[in-house]
C-alpha atoms as a PDB file:
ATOM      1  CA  UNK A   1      -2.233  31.655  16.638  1.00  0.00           C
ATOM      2  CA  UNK A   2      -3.500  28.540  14.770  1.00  0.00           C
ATOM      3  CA  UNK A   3      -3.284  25.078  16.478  1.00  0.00           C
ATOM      4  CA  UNK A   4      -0.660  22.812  14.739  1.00  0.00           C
ATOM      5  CA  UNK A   5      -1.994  19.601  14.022  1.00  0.00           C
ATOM      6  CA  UNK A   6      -0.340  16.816  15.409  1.00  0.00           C
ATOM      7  CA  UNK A   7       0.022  13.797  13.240  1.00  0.00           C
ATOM      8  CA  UNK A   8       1.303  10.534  15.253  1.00  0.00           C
ATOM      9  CA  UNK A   9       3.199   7.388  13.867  1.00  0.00           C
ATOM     10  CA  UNK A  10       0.653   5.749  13.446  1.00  0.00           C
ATOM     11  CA  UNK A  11      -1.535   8.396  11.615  1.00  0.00           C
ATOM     12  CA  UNK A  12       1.902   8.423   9.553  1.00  0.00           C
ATOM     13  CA  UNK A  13       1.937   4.508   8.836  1.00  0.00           C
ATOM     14  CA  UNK A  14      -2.345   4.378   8.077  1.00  0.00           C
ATOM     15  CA  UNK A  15      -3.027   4.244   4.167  1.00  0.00           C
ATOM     16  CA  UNK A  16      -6.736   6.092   3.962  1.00  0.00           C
ATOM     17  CA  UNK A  17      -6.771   3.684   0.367  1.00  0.00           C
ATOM     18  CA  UNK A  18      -6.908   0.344   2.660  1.00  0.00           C
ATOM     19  CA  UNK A  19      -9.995   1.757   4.356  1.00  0.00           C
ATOM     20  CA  UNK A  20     -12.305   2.809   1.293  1.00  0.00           C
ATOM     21  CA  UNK A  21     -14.887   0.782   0.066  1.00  0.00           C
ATOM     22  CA  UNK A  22     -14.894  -1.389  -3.178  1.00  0.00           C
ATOM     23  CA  UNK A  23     -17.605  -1.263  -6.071  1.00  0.00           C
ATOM     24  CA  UNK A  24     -17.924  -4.311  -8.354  1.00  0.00           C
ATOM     25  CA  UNK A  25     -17.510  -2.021 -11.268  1.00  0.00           C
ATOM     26  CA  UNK A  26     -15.641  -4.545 -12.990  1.00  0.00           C
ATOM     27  CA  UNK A  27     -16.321  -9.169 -13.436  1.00  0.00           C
ATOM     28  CA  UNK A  28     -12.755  -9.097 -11.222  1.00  0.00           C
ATOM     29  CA  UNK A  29     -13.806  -6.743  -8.585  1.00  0.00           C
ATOM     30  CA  UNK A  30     -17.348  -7.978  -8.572  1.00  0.00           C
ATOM     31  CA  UNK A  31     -15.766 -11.739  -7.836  1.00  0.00           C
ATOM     32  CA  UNK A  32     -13.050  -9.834  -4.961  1.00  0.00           C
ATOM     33  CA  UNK A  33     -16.128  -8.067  -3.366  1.00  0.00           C
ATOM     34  CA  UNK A  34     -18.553 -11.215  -3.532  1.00  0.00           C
ATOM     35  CA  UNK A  35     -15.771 -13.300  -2.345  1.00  0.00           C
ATOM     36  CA  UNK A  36     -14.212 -11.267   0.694  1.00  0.00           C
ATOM     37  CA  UNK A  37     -17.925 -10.474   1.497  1.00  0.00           C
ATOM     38  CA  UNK A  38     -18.768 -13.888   1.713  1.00  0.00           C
ATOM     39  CA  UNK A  39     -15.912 -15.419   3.943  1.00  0.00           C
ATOM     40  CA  UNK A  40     -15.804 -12.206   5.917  1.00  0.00           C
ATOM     41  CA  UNK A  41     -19.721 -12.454   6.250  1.00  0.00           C
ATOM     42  CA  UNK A  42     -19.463  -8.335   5.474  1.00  0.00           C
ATOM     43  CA  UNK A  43     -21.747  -6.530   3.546  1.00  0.00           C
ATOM     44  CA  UNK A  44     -19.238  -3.193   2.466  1.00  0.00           C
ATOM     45  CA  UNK A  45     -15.446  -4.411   1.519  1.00  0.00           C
ATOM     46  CA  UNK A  46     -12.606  -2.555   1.672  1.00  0.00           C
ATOM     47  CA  UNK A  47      -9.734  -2.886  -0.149  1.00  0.00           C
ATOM     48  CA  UNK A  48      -7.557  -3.899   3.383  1.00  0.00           C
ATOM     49  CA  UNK A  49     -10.455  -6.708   3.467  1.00  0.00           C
ATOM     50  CA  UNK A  50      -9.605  -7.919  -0.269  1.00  0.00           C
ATOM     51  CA  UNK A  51      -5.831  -7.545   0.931  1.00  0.00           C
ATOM     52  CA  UNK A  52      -6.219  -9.521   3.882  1.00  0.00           C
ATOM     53  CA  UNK A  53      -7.927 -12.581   2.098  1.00  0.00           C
ATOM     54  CA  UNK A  54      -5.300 -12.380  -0.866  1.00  0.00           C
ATOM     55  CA  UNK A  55      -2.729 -12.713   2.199  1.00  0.00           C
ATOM     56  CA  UNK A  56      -4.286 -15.920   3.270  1.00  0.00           C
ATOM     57  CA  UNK A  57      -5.789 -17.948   0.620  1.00  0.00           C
ATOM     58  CA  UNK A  58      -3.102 -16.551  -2.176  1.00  0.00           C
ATOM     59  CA  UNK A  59      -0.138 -15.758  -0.420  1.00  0.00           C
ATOM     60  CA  UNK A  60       1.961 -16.397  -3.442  1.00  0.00           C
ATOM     61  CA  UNK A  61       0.663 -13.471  -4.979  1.00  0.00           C
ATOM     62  CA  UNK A  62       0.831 -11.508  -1.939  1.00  0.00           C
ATOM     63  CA  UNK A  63       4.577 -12.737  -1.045  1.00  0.00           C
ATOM     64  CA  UNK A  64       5.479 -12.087  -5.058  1.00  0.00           C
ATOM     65  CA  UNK A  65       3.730  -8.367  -5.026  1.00  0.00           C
ATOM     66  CA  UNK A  66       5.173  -6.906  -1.893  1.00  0.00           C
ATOM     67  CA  UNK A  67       8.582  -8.273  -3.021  1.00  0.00           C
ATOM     68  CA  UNK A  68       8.316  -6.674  -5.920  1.00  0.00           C
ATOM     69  CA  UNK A  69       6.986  -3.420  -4.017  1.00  0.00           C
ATOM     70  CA  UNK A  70      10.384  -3.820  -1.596  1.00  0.00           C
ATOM     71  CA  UNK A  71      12.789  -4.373  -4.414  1.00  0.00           C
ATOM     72  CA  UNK A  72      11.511  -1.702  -6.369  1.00  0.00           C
ATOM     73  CA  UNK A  73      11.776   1.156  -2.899  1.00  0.00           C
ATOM     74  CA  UNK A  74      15.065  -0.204  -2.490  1.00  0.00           C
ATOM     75  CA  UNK A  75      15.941   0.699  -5.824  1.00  0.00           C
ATOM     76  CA  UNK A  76      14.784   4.187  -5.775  1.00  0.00           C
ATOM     77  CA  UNK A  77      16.658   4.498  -2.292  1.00  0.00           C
ATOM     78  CA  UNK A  78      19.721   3.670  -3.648  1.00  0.00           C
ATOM     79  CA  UNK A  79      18.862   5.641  -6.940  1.00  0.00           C
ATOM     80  CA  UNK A  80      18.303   8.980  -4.515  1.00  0.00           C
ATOM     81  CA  UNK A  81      21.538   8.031  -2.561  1.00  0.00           C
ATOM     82  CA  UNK A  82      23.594   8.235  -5.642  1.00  0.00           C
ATOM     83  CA  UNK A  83      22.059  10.897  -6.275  1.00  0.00           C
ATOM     84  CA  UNK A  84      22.417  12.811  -3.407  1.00  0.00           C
ATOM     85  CA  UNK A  85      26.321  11.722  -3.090  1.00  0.00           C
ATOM     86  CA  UNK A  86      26.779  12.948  -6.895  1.00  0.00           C
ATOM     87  CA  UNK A  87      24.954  16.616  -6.163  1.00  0.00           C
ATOM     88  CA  UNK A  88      26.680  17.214  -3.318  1.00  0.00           C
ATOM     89  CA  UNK A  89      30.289  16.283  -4.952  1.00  0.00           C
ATOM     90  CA  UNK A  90      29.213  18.920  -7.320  1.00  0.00           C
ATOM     91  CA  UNK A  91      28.731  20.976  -4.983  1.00  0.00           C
ATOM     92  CA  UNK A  92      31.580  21.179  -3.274  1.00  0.00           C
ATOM     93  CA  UNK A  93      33.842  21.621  -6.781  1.00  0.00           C
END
């Protein structure tokens, strides 16, 4: 018998895409990286580190973006409701 894993909440709620590093492979991310790296006195930057710094010295993009990101998921919530409602009324004809 295999071993299940077990994944927790917060395993659940931790975005692997916050933790990788970032490469100045562009004049925007090369500014990001030099930038975080320099207030953050950090050599590697991630993207939560670029996130983070956005948060507090631009937090009228930040505030604007994860509006945005809410209004959109509540959208598609309400999208897959109606959805859902509508199936199942077919369903049961």
């Amino acid at each position: 018998m295999s071993e299940e894993k077990i994944i927790t909440e917060e395993d659940v709620h931790t975005n692997p895409m916050l933790a990788m590093k970032v490469s100045g492979d562009t004049k925007l991310k090369e500014f990001l990286v030099e930038y975080v790296g320099t207030k953050l006195d950090k050599e590697e930057v991630t993207v939560n580190m670029i996130a983070e710094v956005l948060a507090v010295d631009f937090p009228e993009f930040a505030f604007s973006y994860a509006e945005e990101n809410f209004l959109r998921g509540y959208q598609q919530g309400l999208d897959d409701a109606q959805g859902l409602h509508t199936n199942i009324a077919e369903t049961n004809q």
